[in-house]
Structures are given as structure tokens and as C-alpha cells.
Protein backbone atom coordinates (compact mmCIF):
# COMPACT_ATOMS: atom_id res chain seq x y z
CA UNK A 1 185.80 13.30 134.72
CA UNK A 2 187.06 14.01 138.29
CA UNK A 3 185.71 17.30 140.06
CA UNK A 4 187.11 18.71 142.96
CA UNK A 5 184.36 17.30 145.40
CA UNK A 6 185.66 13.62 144.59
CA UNK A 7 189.03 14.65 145.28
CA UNK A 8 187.44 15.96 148.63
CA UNK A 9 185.94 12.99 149.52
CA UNK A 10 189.01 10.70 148.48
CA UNK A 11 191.30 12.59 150.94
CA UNK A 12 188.43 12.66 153.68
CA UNK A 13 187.88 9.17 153.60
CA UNK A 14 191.69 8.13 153.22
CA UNK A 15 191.85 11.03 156.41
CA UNK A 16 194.39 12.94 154.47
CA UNK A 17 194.01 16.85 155.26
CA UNK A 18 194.01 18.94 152.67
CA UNK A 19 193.68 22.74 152.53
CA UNK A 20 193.81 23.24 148.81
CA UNK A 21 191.92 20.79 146.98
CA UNK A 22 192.39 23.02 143.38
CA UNK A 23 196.01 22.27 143.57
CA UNK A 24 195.08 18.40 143.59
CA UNK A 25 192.47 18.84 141.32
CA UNK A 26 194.88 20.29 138.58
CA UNK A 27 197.24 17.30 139.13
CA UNK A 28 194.70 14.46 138.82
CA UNK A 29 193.64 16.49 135.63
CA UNK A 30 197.14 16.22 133.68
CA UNK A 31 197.61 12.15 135.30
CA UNK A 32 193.81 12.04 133.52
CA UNK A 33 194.84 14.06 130.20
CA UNK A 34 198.41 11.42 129.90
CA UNK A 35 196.15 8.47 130.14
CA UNK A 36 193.91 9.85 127.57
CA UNK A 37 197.17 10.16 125.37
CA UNK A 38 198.23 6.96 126.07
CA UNK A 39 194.93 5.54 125.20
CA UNK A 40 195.09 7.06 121.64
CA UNK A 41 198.26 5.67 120.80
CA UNK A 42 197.61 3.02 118.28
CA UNK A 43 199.72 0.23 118.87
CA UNK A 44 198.03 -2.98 117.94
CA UNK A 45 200.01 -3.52 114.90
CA UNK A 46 203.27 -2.94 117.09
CA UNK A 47 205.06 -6.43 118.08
CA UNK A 48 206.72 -6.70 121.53
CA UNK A 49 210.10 -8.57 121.95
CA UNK A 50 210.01 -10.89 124.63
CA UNK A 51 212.87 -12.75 125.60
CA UNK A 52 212.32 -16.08 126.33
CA UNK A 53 214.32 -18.29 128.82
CA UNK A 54 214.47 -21.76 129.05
CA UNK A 55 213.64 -22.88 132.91
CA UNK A 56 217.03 -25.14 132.85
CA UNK A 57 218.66 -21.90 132.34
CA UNK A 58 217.13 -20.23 135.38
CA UNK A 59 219.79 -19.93 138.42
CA UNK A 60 218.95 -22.62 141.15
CA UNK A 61 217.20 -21.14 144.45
CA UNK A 62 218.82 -21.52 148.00
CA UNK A 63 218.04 -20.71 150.84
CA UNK A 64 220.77 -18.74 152.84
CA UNK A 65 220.32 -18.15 156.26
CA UNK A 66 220.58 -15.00 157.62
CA UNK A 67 221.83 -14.63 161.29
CA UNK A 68 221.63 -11.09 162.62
CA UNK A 69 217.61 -10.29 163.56
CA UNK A 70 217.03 -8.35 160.34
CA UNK A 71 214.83 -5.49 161.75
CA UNK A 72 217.97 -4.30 164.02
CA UNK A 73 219.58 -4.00 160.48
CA UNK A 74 217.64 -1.41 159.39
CA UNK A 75 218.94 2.52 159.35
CA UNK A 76 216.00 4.32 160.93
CA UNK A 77 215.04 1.33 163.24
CA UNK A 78 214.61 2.70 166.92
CA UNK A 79 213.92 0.70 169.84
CA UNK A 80 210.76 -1.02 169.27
CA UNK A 81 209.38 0.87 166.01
CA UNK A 82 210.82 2.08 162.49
CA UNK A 83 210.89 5.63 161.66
CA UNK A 84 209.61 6.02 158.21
CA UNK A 85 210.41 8.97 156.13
CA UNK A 86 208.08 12.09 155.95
CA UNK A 87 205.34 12.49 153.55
CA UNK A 88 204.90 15.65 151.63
């Protein structure tokens, strides 16, 4: 099981600052407890469909050249860098 010193050290050594590592700790918990419910499901006898496709009926690849530089494209693009959303 995770305790709240591992989350500790995961955020220290991924340099993330945290202030309230129970918070954390509660949320890797239920992630943990789903898994644990997903590993009791019993679904060896279950059959998966898979489709299967023929590779002459795959579309053909081409290559279609694109002529604008494609970083000026982008929405948040700035000068020299890209502005990437904040993280919460």
C-alpha cells in the first residue's frame, strides 16, 4: 500500500510542491481501491469482439505537404516559445 511519505517523496523528486500531502494521499487511495475492483472482476470466460480488417482494405498513405511553418499555427504560440496551459 502507498503511505503518505511515498507520496512525499514522489512529488519531491518529480519537484512538485505540495502543502497537503493527505489530500493526495486520499486520491491515490480510491485510484488504488478501483484497481483492486478491477482486478476482481472475473472476466476470463468473457470473449472480446475484434474487428478484423483486411490490409487491401486499409486507405492508402500520402504524404501531403504542408506549407505554412506549423509552429506559427498554433493558438498560444508567442514569439519564440509556446504558452502551455496552467496546471492545477
Amino acid at each position: 500500500m502507498v503511505t503518505k511519505e511515498d507520496i512525499e517523496h514522489i512529488a519531491k523528486l518529480m519537484r512538485i510542491d505540495i502543502e497537503n500531502s493527505d489530500e493526495y494521499f486520499e486520491r491515490v487511495k480510491k485510484i488504488l481501491g478501483y484497481f483492486d475492483i478491477l482486478d476482481k472482476a472475473n472476466i476470463e470466460g468473457e470473449e472480446v469482439p475484434v474487428q478484423q480488417v483486411a490490409i487491401d482494405e486499409l486507405r492508402d498513405d500520402k504524404y501531403v505537404a504542408f506549407e505554412d511553418p506549423l509552429i506559427q499555427q498554433l493558438k498560444n504560440y508567442r514569439d519564440s516559445y509556446v504558452r502551455a496551459p496552467k496546471m492545477n
